[in-house]
PDB file of N, CA and C in Angstrom:
ATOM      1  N   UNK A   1     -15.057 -48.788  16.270  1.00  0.00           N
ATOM      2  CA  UNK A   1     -14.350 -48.896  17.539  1.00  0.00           C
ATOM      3  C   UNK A   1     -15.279 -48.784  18.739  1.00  0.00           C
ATOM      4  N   UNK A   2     -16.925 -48.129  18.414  1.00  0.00           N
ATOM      5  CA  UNK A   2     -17.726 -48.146  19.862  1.00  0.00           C
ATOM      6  C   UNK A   2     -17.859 -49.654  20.026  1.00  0.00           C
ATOM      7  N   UNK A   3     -17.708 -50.470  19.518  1.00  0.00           N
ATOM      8  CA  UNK A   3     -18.396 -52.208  19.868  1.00  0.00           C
ATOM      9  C   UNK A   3     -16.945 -52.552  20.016  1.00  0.00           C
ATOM     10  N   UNK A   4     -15.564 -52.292  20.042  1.00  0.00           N
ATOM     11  CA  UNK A   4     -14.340 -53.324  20.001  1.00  0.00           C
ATOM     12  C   UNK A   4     -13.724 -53.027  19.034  1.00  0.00           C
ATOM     13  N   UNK A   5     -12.386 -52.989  18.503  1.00  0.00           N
ATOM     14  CA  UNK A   5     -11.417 -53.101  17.975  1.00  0.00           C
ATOM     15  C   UNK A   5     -11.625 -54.494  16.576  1.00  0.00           C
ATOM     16  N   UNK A   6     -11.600 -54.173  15.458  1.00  0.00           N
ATOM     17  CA  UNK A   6     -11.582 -55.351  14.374  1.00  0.00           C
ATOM     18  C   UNK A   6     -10.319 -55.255  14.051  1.00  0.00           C
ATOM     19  N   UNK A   7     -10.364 -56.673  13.099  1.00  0.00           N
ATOM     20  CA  UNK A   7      -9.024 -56.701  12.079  1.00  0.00           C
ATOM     21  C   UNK A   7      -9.059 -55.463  11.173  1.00  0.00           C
ATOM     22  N   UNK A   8     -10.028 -55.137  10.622  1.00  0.00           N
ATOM     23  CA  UNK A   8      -9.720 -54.345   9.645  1.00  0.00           C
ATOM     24  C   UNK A   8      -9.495 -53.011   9.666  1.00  0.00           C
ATOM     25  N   UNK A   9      -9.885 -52.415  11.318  1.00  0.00           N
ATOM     26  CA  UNK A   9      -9.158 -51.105  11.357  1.00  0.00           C
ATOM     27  C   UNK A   9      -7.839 -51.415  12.319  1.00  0.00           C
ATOM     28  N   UNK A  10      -7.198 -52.383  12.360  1.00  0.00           N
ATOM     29  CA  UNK A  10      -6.063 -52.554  12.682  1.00  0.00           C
ATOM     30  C   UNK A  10      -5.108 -52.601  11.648  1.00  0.00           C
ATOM     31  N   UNK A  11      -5.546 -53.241  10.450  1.00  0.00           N
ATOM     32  CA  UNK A  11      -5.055 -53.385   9.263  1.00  0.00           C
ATOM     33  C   UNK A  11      -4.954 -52.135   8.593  1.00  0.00           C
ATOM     34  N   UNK A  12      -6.243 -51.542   8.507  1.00  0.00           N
ATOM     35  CA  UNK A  12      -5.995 -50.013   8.259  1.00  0.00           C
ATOM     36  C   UNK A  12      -4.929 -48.892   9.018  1.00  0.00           C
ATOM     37  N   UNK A  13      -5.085 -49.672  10.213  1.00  0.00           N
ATOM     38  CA  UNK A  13      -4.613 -48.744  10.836  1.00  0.00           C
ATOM     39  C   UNK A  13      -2.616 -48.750  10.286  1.00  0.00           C
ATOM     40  N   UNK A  14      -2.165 -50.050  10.076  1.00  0.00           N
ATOM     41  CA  UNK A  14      -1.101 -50.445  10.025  1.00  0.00           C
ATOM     42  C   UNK A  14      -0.691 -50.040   8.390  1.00  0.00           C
ATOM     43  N   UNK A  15      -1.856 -50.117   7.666  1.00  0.00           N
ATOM     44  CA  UNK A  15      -1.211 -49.729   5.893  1.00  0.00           C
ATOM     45  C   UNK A  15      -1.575 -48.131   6.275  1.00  0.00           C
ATOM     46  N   UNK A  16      -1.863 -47.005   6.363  1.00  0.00           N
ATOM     47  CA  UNK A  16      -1.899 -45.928   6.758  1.00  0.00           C
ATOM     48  C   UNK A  16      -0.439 -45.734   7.387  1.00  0.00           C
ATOM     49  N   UNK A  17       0.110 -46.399   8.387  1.00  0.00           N
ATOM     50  CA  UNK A  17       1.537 -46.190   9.257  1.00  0.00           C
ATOM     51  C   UNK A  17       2.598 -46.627   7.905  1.00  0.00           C
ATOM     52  N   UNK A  18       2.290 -47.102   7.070  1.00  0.00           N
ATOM     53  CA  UNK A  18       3.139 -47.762   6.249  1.00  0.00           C
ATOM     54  C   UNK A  18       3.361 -46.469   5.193  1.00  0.00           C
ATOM     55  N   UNK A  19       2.513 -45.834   4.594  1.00  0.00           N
ATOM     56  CA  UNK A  19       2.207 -44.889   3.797  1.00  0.00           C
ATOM     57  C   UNK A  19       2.817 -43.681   4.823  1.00  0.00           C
ATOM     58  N   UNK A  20       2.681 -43.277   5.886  1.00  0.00           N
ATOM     59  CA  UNK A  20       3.332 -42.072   6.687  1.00  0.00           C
ATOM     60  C   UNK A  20       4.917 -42.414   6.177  1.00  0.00           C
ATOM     61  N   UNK A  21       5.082 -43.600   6.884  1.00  0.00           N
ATOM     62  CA  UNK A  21       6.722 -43.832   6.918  1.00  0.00           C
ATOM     63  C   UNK A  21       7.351 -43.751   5.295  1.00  0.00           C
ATOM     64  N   UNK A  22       6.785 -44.378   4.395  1.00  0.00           N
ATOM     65  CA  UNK A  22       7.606 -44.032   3.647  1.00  0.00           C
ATOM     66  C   UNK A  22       7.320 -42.455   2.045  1.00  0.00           C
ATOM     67  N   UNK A  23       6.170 -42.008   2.746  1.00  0.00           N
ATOM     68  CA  UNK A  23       6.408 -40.699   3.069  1.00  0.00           C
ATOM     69  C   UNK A  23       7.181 -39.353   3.660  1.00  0.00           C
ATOM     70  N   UNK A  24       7.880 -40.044   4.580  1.00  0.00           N
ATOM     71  CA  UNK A  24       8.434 -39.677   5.562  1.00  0.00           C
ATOM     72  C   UNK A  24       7.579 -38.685   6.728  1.00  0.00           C
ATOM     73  N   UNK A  25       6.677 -39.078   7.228  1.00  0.00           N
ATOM     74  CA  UNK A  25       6.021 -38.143   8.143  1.00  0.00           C
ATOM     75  C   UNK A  25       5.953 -38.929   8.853  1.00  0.00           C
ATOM     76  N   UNK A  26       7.246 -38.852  10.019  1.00  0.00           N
ATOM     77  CA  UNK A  26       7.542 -38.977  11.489  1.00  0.00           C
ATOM     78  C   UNK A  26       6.962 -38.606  12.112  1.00  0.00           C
ATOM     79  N   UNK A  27       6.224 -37.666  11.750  1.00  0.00           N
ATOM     80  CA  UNK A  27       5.033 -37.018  13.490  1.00  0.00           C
ATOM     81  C   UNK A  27       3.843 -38.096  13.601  1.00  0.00           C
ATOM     82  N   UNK A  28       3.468 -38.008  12.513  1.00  0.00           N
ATOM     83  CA  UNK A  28       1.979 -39.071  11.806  1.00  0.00           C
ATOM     84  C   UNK A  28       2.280 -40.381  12.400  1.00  0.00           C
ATOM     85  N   UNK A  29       3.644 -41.097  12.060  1.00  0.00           N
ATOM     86  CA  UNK A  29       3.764 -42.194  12.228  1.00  0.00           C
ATOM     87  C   UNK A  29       3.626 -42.256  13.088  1.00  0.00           C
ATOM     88  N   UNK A  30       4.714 -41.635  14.652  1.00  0.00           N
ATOM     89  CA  UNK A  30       4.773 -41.728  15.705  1.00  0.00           C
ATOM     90  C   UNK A  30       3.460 -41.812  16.330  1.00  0.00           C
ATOM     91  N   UNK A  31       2.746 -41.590  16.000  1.00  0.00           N
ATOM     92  CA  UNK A  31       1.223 -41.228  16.932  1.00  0.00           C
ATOM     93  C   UNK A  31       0.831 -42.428  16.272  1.00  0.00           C
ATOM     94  N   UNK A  32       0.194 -42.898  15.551  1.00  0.00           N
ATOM     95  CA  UNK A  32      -0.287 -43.789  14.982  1.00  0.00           C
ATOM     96  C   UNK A  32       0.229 -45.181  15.854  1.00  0.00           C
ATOM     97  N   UNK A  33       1.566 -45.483  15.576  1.00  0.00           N
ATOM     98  CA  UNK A  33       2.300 -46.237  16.548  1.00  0.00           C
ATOM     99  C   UNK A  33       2.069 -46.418  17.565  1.00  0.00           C
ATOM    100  N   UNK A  34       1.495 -45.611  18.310  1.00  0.00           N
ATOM    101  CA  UNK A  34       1.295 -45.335  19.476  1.00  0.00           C
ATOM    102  C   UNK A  34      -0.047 -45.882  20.120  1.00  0.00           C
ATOM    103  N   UNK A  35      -0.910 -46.060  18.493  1.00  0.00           N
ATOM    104  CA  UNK A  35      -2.344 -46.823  19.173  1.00  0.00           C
ATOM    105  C   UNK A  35      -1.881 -48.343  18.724  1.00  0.00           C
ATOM    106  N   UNK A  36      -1.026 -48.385  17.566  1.00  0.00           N
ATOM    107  CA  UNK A  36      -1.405 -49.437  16.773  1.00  0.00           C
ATOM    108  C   UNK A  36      -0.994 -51.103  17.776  1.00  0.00           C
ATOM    109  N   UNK A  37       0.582 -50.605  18.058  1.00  0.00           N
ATOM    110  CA  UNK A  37       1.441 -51.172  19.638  1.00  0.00           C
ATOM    111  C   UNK A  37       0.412 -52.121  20.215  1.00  0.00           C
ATOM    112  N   UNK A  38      -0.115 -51.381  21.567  1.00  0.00           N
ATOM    113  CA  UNK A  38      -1.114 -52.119  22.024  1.00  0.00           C
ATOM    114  C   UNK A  38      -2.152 -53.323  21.438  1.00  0.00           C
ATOM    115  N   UNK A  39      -2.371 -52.887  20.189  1.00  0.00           N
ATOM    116  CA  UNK A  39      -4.177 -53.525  19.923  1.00  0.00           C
ATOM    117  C   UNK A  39      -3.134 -54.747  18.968  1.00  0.00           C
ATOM    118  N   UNK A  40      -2.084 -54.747  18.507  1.00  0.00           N
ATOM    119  CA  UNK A  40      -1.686 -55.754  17.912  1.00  0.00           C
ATOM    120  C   UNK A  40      -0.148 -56.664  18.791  1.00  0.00           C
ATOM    121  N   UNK A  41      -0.249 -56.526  19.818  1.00  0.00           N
ATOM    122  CA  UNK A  41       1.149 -57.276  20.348  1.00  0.00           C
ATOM    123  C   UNK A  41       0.496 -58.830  20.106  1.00  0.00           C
ATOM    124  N   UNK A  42      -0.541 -59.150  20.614  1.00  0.00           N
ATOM    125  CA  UNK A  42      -0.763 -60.392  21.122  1.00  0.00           C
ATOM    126  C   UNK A  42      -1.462 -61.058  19.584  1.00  0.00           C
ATOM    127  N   UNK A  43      -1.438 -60.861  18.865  1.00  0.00           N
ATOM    128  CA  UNK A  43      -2.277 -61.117  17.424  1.00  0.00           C
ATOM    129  C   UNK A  43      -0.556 -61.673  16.051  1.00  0.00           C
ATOM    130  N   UNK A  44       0.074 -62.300  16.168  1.00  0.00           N
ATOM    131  CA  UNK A  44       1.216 -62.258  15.443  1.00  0.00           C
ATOM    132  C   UNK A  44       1.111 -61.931  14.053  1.00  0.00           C
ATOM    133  N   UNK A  45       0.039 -62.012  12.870  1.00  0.00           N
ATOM    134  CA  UNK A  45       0.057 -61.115  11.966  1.00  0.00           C
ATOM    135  C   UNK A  45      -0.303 -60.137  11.317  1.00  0.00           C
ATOM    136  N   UNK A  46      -0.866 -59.426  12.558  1.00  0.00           N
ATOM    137  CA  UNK A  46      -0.654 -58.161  12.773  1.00  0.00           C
ATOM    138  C   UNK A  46       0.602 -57.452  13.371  1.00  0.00           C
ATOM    139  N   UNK A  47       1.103 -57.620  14.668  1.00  0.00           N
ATOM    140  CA  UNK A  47       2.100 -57.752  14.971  1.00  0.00           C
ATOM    141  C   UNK A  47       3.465 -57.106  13.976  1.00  0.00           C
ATOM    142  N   UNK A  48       3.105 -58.405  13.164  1.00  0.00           N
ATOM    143  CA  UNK A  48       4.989 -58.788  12.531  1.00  0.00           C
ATOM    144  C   UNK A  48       4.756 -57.368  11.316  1.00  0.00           C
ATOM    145  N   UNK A  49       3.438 -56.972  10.730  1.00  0.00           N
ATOM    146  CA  UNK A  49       3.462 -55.638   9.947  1.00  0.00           C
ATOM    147  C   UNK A  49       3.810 -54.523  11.005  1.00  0.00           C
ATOM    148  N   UNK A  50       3.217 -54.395  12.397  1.00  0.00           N
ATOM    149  CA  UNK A  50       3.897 -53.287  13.384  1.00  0.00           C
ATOM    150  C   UNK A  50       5.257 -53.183  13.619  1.00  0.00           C
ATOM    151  N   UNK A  51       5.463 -54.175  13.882  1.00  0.00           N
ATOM    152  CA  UNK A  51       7.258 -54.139  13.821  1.00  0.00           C
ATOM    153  C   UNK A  51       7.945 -53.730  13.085  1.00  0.00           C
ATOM    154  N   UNK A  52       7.246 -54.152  11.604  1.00  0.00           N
ATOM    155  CA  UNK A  52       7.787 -53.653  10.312  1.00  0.00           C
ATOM    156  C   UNK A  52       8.034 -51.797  10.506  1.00  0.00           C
ATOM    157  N   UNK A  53       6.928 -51.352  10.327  1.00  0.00           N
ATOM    158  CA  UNK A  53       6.639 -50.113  10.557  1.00  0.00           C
ATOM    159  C   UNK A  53       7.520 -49.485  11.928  1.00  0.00           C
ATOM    160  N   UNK A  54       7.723 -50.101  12.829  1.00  0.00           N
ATOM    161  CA  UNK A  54       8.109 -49.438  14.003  1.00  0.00           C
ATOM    162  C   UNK A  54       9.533 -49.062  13.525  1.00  0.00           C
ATOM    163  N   UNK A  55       9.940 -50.309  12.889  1.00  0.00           N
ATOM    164  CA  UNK A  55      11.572 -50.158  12.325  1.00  0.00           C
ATOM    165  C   UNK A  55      11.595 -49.258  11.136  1.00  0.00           C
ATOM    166  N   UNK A  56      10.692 -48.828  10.306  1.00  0.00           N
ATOM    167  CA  UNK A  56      10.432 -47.819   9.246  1.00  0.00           C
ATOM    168  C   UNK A  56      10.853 -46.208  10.543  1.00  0.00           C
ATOM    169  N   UNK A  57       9.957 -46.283  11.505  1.00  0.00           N
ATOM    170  CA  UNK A  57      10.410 -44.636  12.276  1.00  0.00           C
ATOM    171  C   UNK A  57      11.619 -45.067  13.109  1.00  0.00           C
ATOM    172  N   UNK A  58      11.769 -46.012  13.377  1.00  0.00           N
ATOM    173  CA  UNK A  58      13.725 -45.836  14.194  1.00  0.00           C
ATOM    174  C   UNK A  58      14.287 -45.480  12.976  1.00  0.00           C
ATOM    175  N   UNK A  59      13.979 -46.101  11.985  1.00  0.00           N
ATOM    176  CA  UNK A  59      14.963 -46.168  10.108  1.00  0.00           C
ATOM    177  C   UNK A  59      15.278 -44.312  10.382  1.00  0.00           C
ATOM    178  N   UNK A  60      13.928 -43.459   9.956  1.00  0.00           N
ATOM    179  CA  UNK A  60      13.778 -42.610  10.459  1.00  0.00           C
ATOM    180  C   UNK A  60      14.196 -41.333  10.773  1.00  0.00           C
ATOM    181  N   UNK A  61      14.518 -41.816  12.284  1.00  0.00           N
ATOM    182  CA  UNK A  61      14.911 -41.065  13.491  1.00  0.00           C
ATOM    183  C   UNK A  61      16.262 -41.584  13.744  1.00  0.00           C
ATOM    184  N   UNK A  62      17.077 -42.241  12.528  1.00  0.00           N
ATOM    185  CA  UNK A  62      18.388 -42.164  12.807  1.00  0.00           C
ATOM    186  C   UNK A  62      18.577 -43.255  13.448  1.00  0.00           C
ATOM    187  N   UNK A  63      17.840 -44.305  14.177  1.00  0.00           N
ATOM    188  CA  UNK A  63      18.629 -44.916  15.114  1.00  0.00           C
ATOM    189  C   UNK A  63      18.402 -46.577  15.153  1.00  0.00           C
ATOM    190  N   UNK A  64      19.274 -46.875  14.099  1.00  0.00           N
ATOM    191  CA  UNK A  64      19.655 -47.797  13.045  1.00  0.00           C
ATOM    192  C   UNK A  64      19.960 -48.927  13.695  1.00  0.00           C
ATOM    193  N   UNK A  65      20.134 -49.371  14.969  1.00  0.00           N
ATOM    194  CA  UNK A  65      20.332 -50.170  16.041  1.00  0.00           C
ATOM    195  C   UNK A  65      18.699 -50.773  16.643  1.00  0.00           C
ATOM    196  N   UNK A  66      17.867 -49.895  16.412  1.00  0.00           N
ATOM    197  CA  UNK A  66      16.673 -50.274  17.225  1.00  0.00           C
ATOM    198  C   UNK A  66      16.209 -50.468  15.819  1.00  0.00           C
ATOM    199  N   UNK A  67      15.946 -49.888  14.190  1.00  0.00           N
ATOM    200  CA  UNK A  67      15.182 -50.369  13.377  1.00  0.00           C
ATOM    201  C   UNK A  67      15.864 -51.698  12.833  1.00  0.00           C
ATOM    202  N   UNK A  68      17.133 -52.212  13.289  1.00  0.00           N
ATOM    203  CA  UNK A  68      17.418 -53.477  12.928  1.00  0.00           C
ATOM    204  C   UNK A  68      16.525 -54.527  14.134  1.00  0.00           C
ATOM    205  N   UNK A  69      16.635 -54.114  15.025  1.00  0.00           N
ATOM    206  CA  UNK A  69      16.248 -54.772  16.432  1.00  0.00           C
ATOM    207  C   UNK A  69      14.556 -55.531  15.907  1.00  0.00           C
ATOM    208  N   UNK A  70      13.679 -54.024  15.527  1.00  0.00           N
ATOM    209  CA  UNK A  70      12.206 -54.724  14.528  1.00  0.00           C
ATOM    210  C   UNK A  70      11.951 -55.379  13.676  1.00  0.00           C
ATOM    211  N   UNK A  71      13.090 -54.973  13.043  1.00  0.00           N
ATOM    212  CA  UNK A  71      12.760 -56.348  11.384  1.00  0.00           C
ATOM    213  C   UNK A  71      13.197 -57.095  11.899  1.00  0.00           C
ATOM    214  N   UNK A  72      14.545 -57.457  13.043  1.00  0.00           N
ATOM    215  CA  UNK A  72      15.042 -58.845  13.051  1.00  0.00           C
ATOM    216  C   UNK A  72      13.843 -59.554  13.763  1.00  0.00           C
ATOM    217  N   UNK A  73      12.747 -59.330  14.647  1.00  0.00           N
ATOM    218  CA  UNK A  73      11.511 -59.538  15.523  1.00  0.00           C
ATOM    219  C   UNK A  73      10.546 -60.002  14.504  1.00  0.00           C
ATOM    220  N   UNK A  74      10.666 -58.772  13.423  1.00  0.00           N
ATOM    221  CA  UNK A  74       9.611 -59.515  12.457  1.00  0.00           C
ATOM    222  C   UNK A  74       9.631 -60.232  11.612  1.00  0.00           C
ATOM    223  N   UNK A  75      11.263 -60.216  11.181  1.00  0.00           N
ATOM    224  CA  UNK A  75      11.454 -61.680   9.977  1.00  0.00           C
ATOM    225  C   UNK A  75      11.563 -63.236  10.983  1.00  0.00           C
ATOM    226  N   UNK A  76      11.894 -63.087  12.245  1.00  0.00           N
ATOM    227  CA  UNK A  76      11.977 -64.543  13.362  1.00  0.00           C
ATOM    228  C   UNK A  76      10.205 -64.975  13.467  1.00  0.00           C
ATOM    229  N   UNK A  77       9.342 -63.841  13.449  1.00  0.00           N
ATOM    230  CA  UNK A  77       8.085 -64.400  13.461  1.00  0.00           C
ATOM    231  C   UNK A  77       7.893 -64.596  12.135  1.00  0.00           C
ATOM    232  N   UNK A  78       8.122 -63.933  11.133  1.00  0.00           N
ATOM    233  CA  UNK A  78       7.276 -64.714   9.742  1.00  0.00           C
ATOM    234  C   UNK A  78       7.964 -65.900  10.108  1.00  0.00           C
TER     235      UNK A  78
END
């Protein structure tokens, strides 16, 4: 990360968020989320795995309206 951001610790970064969530460690995820967001909006397959994941912590946190809202984002981009 001192030279720039790669695919592959984005990728890491995103199978790591994948492993929290269905773990269930909401704290982990949440933070993680929190870098992953940014460095993958503009990149679509990266992206469409964040979304995935984002809808894994609404799944979550109960709030079953916003983790439909991500997969439906990420199955329109696959």
């Amino acid at each position: 990360l001192e030279v720039g951001h790669s695919w592959v610790t984005t990728w890491a970064q995103n199978t790591l968020a994948t492993i929290y969530a269905h773990r269930g460690e909401q704290a982990k995820l949440q933070l993680i989320m929190q870098e992953i967001v940014p460095l993958t909006i503009n990149y679509k397959q990266y992206y469409i795995f964040t979304l995935s994941n984002l809808g894994h912590l609404a799944a979550m946190k109960n709030q079953i309206f916003e983790a439909k809202k991500y997969y439906q984002e990420a199955y329109a981009l696959a």
